[in-house]
PDB file of N, CA and C in Angstrom:
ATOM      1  N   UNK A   1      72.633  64.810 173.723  1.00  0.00           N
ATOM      2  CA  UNK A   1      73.767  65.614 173.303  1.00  0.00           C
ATOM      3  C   UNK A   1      74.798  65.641 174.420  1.00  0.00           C
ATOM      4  N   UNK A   2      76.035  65.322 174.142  1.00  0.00           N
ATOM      5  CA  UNK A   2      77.318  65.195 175.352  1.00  0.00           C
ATOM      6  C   UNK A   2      77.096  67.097 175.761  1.00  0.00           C
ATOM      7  N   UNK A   3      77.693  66.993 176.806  1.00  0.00           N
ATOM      8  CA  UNK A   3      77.965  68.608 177.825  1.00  0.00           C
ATOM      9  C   UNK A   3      79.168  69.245 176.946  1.00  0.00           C
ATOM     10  N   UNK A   4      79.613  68.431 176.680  1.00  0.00           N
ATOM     11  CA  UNK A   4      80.866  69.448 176.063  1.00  0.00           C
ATOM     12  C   UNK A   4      80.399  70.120 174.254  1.00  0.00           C
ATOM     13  N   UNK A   5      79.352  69.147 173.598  1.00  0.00           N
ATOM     14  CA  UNK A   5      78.718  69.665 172.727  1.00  0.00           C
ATOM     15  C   UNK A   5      77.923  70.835 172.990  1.00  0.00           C
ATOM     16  N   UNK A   6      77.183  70.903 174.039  1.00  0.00           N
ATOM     17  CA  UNK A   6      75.872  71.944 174.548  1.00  0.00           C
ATOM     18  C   UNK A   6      76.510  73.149 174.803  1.00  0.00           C
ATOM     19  N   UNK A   7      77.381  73.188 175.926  1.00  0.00           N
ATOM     20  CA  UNK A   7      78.736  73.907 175.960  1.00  0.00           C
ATOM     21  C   UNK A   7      79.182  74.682 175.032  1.00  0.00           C
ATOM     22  N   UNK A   8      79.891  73.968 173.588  1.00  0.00           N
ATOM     23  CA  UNK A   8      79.977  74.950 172.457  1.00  0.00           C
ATOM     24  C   UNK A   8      78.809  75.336 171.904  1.00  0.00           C
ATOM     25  N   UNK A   9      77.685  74.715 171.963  1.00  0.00           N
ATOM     26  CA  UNK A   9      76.717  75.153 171.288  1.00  0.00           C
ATOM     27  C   UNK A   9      76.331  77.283 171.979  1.00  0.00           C
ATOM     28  N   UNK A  10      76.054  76.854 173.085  1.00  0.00           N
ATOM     29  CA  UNK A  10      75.896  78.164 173.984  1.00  0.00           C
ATOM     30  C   UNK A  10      76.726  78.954 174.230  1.00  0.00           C
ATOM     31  N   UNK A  11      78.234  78.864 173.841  1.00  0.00           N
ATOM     32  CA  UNK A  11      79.347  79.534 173.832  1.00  0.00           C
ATOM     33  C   UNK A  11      79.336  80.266 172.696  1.00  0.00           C
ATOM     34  N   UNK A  12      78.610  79.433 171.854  1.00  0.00           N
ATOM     35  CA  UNK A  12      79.038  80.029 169.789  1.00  0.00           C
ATOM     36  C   UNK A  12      77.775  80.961 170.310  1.00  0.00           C
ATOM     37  N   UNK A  13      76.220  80.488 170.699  1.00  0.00           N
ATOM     38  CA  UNK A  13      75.609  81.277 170.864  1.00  0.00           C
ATOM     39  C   UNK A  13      75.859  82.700 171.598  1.00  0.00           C
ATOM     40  N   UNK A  14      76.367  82.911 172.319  1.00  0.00           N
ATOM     41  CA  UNK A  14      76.846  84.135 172.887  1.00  0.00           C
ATOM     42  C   UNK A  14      76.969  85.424 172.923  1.00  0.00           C
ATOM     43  N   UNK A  15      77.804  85.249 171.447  1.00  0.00           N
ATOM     44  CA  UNK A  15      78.543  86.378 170.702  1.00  0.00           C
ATOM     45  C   UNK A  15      77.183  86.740 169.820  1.00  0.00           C
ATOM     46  N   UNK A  16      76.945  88.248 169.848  1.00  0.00           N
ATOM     47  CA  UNK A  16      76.137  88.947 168.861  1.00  0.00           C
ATOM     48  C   UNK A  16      76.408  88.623 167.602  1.00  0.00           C
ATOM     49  N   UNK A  17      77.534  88.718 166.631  1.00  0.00           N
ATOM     50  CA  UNK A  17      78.086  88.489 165.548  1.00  0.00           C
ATOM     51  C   UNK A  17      78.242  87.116 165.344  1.00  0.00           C
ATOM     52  N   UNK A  18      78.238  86.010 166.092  1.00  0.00           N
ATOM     53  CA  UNK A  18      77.851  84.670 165.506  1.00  0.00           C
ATOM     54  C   UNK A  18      76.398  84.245 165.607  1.00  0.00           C
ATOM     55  N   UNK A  19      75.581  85.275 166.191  1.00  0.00           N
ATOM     56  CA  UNK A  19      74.183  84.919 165.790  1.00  0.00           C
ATOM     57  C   UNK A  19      74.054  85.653 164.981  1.00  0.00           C
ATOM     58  N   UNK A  20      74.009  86.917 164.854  1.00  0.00           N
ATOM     59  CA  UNK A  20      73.436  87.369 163.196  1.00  0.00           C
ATOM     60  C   UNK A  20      74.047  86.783 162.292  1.00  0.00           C
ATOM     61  N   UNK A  21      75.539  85.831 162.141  1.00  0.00           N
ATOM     62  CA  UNK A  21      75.538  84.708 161.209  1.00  0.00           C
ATOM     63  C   UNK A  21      74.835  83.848 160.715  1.00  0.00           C
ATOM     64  N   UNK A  22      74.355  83.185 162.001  1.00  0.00           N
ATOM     65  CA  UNK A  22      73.254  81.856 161.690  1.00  0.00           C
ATOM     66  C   UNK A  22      71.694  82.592 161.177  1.00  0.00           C
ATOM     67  N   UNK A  23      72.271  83.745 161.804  1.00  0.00           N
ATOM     68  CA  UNK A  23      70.651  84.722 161.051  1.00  0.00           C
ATOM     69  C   UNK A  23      70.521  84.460 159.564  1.00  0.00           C
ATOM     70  N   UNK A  24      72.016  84.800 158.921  1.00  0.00           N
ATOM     71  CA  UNK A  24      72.105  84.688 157.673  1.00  0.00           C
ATOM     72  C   UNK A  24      71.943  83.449 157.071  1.00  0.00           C
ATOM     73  N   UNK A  25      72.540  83.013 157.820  1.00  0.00           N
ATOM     74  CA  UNK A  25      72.483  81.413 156.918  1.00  0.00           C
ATOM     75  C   UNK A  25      71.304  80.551 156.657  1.00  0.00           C
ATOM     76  N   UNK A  26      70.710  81.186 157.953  1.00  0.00           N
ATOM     77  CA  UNK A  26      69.328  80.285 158.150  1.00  0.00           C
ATOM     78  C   UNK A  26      68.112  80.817 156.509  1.00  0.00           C
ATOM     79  N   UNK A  27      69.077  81.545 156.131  1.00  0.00           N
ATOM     80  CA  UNK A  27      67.946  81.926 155.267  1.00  0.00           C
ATOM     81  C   UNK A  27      68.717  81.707 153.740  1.00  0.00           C
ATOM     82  N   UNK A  28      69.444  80.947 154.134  1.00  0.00           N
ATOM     83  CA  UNK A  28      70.579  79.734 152.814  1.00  0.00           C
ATOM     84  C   UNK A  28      71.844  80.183 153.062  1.00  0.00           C
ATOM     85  N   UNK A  29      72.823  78.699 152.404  1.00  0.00           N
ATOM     86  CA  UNK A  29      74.202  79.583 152.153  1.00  0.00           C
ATOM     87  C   UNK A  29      74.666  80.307 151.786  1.00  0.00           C
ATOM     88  N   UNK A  30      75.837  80.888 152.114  1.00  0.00           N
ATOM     89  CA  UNK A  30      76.464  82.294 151.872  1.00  0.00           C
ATOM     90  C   UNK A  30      78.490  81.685 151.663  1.00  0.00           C
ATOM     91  N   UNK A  31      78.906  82.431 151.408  1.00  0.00           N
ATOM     92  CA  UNK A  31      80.304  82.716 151.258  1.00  0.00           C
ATOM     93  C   UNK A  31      80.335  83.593 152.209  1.00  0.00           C
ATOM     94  N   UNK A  32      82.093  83.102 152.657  1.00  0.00           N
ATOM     95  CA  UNK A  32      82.407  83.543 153.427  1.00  0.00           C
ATOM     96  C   UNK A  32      82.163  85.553 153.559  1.00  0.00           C
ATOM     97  N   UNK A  33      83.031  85.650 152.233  1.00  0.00           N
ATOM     98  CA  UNK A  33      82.573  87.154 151.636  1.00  0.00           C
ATOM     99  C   UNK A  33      81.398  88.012 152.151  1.00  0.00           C
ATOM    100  N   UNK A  34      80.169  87.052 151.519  1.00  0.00           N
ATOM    101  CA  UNK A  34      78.823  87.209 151.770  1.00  0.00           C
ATOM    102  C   UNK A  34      78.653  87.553 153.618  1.00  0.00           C
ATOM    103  N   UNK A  35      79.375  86.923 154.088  1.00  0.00           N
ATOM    104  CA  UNK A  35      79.100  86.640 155.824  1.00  0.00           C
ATOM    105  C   UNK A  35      79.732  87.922 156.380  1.00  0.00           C
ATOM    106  N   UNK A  36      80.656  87.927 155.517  1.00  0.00           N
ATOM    107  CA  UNK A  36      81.894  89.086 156.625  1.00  0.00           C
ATOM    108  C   UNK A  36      81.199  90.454 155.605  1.00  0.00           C
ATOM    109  N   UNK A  37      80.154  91.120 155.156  1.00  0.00           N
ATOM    110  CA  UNK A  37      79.997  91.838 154.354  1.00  0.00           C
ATOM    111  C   UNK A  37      79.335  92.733 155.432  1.00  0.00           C
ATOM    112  N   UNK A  38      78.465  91.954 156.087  1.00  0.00           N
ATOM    113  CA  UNK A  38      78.028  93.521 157.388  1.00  0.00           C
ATOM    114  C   UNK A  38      78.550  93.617 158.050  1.00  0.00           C
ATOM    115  N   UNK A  39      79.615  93.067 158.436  1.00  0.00           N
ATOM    116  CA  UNK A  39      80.720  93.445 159.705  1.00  0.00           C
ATOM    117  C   UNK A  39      82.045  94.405 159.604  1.00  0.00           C
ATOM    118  N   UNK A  40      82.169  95.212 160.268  1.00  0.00           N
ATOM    119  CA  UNK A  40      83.313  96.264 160.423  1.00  0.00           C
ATOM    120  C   UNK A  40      84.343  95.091 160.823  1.00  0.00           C
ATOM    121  N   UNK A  41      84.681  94.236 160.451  1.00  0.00           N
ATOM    122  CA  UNK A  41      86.037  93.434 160.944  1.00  0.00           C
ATOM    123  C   UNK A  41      86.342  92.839 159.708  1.00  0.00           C
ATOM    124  N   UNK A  42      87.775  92.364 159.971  1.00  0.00           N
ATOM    125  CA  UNK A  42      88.421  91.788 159.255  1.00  0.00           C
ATOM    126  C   UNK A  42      88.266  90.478 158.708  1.00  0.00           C
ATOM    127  N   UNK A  43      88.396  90.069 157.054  1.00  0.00           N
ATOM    128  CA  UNK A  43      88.396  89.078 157.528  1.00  0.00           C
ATOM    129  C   UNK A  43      88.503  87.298 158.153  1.00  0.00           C
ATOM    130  N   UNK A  44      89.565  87.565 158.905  1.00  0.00           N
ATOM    131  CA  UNK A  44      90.719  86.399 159.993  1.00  0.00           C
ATOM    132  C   UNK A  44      89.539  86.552 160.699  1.00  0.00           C
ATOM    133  N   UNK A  45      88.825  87.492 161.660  1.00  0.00           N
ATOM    134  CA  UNK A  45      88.242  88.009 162.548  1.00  0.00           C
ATOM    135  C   UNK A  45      86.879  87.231 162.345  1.00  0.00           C
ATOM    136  N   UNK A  46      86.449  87.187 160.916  1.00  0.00           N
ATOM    137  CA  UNK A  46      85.180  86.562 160.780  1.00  0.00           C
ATOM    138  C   UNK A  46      85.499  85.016 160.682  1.00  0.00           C
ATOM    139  N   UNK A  47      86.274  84.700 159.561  1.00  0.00           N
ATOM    140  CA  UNK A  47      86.741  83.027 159.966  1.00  0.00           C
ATOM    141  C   UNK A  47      87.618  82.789 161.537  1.00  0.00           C
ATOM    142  N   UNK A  48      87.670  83.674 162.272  1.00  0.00           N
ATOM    143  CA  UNK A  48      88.034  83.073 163.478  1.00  0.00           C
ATOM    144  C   UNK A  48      86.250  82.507 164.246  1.00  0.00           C
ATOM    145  N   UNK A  49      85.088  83.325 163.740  1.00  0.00           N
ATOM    146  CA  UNK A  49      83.464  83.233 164.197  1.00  0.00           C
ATOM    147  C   UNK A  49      83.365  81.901 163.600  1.00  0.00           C
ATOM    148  N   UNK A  50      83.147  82.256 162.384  1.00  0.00           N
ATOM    149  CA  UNK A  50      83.078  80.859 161.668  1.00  0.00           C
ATOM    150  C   UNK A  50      83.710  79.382 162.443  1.00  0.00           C
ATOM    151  N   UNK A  51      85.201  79.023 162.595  1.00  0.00           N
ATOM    152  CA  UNK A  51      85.837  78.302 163.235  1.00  0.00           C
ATOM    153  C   UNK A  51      84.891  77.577 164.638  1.00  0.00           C
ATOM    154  N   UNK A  52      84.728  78.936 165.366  1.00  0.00           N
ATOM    155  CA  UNK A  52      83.486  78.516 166.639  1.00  0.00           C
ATOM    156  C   UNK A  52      82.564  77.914 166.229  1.00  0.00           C
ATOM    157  N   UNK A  53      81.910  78.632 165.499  1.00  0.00           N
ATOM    158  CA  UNK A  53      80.631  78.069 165.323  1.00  0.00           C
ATOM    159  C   UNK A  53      80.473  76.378 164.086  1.00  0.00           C
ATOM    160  N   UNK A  54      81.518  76.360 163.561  1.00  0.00           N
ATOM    161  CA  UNK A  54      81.578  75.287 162.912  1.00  0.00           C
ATOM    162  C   UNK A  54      82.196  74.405 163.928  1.00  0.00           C
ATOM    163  N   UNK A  55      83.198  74.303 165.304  1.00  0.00           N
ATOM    164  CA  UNK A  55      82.997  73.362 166.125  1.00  0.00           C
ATOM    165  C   UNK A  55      81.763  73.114 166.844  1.00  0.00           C
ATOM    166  N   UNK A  56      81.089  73.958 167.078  1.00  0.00           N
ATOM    167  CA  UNK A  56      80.184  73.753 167.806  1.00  0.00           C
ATOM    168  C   UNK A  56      79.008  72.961 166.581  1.00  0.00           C
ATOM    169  N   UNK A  57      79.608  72.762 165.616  1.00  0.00           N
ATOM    170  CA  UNK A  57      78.454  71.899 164.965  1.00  0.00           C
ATOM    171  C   UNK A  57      77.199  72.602 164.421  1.00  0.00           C
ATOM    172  N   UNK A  58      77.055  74.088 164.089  1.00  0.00           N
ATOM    173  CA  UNK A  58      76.015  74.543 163.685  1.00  0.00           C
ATOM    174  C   UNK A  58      75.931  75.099 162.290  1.00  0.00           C
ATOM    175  N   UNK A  59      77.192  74.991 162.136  1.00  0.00           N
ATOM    176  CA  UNK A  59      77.594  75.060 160.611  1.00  0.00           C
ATOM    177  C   UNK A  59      78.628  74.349 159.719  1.00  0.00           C
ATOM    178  N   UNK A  60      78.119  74.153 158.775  1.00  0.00           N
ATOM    179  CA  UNK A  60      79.377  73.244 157.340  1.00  0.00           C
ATOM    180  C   UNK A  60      79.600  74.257 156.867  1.00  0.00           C
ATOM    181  N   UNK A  61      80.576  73.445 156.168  1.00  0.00           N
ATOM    182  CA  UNK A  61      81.244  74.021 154.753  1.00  0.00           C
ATOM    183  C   UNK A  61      80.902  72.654 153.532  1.00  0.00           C
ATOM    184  N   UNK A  62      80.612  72.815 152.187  1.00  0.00           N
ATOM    185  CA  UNK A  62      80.986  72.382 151.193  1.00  0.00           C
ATOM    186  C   UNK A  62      81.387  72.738 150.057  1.00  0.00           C
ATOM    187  N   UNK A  63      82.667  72.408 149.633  1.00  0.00           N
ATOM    188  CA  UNK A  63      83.831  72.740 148.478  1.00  0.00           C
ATOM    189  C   UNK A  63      82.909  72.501 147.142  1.00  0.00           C
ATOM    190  N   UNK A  64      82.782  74.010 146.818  1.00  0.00           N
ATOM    191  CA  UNK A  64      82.750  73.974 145.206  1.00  0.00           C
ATOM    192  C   UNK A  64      83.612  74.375 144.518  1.00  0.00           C
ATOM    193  N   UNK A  65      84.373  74.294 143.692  1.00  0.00           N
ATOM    194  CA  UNK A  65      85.133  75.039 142.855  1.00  0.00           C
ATOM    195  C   UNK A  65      85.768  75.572 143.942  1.00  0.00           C
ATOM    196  N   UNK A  66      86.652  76.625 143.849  1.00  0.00           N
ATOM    197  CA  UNK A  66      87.275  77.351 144.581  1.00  0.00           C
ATOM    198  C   UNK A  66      86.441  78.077 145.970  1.00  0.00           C
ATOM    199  N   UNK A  67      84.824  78.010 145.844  1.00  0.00           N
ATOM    200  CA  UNK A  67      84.123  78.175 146.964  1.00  0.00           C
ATOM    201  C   UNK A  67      84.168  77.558 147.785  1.00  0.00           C
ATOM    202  N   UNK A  68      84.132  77.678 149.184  1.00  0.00           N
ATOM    203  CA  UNK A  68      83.539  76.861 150.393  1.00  0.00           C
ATOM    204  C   UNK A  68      82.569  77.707 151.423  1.00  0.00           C
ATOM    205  N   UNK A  69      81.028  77.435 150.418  1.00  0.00           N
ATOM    206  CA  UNK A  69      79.929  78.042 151.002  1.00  0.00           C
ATOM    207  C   UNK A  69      79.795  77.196 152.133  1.00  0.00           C
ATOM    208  N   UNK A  70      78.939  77.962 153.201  1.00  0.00           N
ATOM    209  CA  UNK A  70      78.747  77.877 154.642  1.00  0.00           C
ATOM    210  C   UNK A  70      77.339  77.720 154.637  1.00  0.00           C
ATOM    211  N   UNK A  71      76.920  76.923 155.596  1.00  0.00           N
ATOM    212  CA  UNK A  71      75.441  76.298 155.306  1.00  0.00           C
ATOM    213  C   UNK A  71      75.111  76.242 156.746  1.00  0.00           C
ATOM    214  N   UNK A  72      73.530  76.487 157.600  1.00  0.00           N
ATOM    215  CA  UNK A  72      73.468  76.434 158.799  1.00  0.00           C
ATOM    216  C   UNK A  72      72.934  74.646 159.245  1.00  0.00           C
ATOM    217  N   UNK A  73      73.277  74.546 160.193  1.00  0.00           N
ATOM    218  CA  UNK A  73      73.084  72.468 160.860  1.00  0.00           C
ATOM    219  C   UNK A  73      72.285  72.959 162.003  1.00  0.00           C
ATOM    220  N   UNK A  74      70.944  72.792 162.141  1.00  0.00           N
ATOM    221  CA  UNK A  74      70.218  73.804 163.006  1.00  0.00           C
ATOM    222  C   UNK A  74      69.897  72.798 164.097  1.00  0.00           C
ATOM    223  N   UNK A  75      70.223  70.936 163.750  1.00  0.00           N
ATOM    224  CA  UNK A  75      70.650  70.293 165.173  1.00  0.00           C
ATOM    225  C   UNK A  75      71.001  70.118 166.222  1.00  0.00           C
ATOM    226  N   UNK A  76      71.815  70.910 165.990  1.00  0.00           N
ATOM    227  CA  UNK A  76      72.517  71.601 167.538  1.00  0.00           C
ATOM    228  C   UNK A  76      71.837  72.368 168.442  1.00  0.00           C
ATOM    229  N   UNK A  77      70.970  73.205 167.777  1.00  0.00           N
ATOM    230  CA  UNK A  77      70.215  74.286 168.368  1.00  0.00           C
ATOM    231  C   UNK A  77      69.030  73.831 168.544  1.00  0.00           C
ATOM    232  N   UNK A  78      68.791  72.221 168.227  1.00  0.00           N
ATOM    233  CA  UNK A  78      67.328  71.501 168.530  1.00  0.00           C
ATOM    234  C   UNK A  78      67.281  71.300 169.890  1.00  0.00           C
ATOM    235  N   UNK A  79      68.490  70.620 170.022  1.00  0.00           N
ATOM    236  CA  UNK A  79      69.156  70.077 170.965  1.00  0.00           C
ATOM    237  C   UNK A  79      69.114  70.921 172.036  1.00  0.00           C
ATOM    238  N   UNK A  80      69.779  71.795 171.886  1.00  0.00           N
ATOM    239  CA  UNK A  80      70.039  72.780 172.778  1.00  0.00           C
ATOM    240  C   UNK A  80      68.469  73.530 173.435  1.00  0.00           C
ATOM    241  N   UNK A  81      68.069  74.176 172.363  1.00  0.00           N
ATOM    242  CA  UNK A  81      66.082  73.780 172.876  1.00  0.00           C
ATOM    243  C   UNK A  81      65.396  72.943 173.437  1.00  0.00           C
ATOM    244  N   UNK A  82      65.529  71.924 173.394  1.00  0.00           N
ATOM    245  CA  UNK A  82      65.423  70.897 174.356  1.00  0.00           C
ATOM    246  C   UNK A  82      65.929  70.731 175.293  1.00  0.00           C
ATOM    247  N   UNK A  83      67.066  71.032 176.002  1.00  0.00           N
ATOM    248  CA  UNK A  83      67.529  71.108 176.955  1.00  0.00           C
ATOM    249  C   UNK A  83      67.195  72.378 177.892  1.00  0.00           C
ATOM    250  N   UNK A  84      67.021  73.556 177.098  1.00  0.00           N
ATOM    251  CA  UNK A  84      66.023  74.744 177.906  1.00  0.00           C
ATOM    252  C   UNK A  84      64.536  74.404 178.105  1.00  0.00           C
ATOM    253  N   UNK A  85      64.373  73.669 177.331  1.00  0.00           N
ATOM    254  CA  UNK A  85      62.504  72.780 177.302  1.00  0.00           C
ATOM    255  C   UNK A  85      62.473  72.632 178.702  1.00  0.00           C
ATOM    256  N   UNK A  86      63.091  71.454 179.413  1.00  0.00           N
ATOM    257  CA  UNK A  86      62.796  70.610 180.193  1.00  0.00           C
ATOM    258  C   UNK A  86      62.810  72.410 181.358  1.00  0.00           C
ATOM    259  N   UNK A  87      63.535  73.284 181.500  1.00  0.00           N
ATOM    260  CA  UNK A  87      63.085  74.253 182.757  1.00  0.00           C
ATOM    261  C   UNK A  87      61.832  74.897 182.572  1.00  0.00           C
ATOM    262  N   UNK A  88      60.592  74.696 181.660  1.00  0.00           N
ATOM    263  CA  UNK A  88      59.821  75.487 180.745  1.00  0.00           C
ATOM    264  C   UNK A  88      58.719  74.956 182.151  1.00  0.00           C
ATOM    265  N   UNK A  89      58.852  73.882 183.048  1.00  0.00           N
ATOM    266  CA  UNK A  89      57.452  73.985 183.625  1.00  0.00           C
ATOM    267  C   UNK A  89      58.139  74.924 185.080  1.00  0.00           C
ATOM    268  N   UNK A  90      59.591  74.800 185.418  1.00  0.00           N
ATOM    269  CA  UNK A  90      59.456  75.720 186.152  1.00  0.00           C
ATOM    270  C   UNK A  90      59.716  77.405 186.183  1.00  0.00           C
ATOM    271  N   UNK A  91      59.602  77.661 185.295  1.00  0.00           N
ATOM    272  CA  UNK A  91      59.069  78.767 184.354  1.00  0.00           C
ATOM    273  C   UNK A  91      57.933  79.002 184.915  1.00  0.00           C
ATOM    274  N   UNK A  92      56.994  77.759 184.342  1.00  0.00           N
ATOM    275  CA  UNK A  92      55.787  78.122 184.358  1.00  0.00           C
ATOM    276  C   UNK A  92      54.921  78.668 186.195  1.00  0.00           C
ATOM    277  N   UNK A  93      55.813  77.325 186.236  1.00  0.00           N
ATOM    278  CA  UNK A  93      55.009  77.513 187.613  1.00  0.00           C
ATOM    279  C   UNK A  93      55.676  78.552 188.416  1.00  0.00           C
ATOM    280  N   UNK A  94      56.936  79.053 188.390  1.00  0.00           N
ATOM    281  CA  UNK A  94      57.468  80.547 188.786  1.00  0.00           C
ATOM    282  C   UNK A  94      56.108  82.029 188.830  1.00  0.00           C
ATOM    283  N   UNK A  95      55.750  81.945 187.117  1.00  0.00           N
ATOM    284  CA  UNK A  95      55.161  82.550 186.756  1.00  0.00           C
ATOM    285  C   UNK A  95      53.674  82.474 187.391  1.00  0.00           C
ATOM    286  N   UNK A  96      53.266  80.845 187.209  1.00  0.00           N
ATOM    287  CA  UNK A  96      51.705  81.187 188.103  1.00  0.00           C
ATOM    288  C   UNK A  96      51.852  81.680 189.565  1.00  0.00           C
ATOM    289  N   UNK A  97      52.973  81.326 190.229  1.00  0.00           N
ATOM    290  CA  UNK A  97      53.215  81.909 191.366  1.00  0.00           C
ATOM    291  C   UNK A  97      52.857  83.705 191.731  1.00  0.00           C
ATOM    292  N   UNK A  98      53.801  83.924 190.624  1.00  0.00           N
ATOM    293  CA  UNK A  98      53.748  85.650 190.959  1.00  0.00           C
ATOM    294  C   UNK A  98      52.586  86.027 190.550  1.00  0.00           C
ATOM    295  N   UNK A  99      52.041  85.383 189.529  1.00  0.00           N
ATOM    296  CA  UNK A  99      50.463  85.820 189.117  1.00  0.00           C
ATOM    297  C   UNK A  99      49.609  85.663 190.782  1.00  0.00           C
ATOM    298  N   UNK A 100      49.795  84.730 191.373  1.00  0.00           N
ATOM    299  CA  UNK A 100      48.441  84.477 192.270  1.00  0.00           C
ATOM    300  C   UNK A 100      49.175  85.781 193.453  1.00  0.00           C
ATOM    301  N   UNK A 101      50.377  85.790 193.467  1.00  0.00           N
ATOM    302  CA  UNK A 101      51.089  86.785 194.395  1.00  0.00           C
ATOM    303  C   UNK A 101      50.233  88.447 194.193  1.00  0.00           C
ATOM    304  N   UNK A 102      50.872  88.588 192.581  1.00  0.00           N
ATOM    305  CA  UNK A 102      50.188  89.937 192.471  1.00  0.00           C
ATOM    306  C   UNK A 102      48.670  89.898 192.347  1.00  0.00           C
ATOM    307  N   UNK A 103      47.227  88.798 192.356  1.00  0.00           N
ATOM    308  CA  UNK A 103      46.353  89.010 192.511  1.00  0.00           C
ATOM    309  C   UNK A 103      46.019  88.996 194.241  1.00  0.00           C
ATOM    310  N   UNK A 104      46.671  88.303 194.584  1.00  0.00           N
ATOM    311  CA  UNK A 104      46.275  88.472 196.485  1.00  0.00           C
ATOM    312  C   UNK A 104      46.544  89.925 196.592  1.00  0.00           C
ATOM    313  N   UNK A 105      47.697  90.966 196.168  1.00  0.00           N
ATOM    314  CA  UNK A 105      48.248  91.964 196.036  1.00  0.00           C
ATOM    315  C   UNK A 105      47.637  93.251 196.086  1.00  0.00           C
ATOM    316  N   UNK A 106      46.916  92.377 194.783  1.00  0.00           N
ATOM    317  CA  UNK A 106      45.975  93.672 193.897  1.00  0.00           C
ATOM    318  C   UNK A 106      44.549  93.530 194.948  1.00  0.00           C
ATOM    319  N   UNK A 107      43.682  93.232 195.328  1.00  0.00           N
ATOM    320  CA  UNK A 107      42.815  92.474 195.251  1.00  0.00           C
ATOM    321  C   UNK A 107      42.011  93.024 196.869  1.00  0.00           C
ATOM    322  N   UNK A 108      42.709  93.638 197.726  1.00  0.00           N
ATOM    323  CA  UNK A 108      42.545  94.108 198.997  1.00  0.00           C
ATOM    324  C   UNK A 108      43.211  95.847 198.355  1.00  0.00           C
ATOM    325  N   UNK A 109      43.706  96.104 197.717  1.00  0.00           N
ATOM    326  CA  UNK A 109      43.314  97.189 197.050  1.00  0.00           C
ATOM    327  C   UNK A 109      42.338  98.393 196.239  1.00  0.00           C
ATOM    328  N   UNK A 110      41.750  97.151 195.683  1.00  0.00           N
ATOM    329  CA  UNK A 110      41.062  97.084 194.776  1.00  0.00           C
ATOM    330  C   UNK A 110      39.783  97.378 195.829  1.00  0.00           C
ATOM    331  N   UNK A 111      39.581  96.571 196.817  1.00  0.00           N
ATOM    332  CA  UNK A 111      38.433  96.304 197.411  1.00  0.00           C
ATOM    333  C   UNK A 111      38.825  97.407 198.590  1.00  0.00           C
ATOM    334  N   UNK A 112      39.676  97.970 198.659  1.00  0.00           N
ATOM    335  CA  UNK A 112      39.314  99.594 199.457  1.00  0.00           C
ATOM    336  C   UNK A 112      39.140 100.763 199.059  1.00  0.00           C
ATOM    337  N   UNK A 113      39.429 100.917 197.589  1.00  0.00           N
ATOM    338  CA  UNK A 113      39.323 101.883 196.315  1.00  0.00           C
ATOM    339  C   UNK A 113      37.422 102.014 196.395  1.00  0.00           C
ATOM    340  N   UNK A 114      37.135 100.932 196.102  1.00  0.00           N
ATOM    341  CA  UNK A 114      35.816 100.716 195.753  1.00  0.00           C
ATOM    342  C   UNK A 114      34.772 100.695 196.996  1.00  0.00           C
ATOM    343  N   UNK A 115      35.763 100.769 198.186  1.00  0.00           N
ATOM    344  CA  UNK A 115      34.655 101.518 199.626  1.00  0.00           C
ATOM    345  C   UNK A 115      34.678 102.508 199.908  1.00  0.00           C
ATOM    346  N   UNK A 116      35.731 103.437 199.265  1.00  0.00           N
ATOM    347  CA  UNK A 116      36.175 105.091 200.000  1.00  0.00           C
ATOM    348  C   UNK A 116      34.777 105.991 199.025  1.00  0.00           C
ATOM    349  N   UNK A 117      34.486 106.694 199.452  1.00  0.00           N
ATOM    350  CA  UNK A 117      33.456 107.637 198.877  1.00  0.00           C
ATOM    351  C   UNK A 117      34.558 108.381 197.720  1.00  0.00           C
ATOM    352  N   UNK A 118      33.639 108.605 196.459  1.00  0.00           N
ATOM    353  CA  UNK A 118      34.214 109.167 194.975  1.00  0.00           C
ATOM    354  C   UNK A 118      35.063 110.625 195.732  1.00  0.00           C
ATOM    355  N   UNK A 119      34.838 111.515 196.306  1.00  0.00           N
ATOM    356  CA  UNK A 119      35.596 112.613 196.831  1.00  0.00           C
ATOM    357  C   UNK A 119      36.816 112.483 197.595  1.00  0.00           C
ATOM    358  N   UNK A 120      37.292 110.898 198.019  1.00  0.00           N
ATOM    359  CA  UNK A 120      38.313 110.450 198.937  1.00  0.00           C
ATOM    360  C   UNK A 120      39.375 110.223 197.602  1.00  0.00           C
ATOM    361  N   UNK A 121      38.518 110.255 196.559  1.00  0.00           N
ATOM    362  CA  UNK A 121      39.718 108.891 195.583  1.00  0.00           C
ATOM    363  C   UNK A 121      40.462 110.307 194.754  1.00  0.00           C
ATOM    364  N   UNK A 122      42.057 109.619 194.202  1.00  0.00           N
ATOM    365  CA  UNK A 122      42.880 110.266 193.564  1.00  0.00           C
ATOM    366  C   UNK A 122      42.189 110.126 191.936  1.00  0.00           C
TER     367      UNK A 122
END
């Protein structure tokens, strides 16, 4: 995927109100109507969301009749998962880190708790 695609992809992602879009969509098309129906905005305000998120490639339109239902292209966001994939081992290994951190931690604690006589302990 080019940088300037990934870019809009994570830009459209951003905004609260263009993800509970793709929330919607992901669960079929909608009209525009349909889209701008839980939002307190106007709506220019919602086809200005729409606009984003249809450059960024995560959503169509196709003309029926006087409709142009909105459909989610969840490619983009494969993509884009994949590109957070590849930091997933240093994640990981971040994580086994602090694990072995907080068991060295715990662990000389633990083992002076369990020498103090029961009348010493909180």
């Amino acid at each position: 995927m080019q940088a300037g695609r990934l870019d809009a992809v994570f830009a459209a992602l951003a905004d609260p109100t263009r993800r509970a879009i793709l929330a919607r969509l992901a669960m079929g098309q909608a009209s525009v109507s349909e889209l701008a129906a839980p939002f307190d905005m106007s709506q220019p305000a919602i086809s200005k969301h729409l606009k984003v998120l249809e450059r960024a490639g995560l959503i169509s339109s196709a003309q029926r009749a006087q409709m142009r239902p909105r459909r989610l292209d969840a490619k983009p966001l494969a993509h884009a998962s994949g590109w957070l994939e590849r930091y997933r081992e240093f994640w990981e290994k971040s994580y086994d880190g602090l694990d072995a951190l907080l068991d060295e931690l715990q662990t000389p604690r633990t083992r002076a708790r369990a020498k103090r006589p029961r009348e010493n302990r909180k």
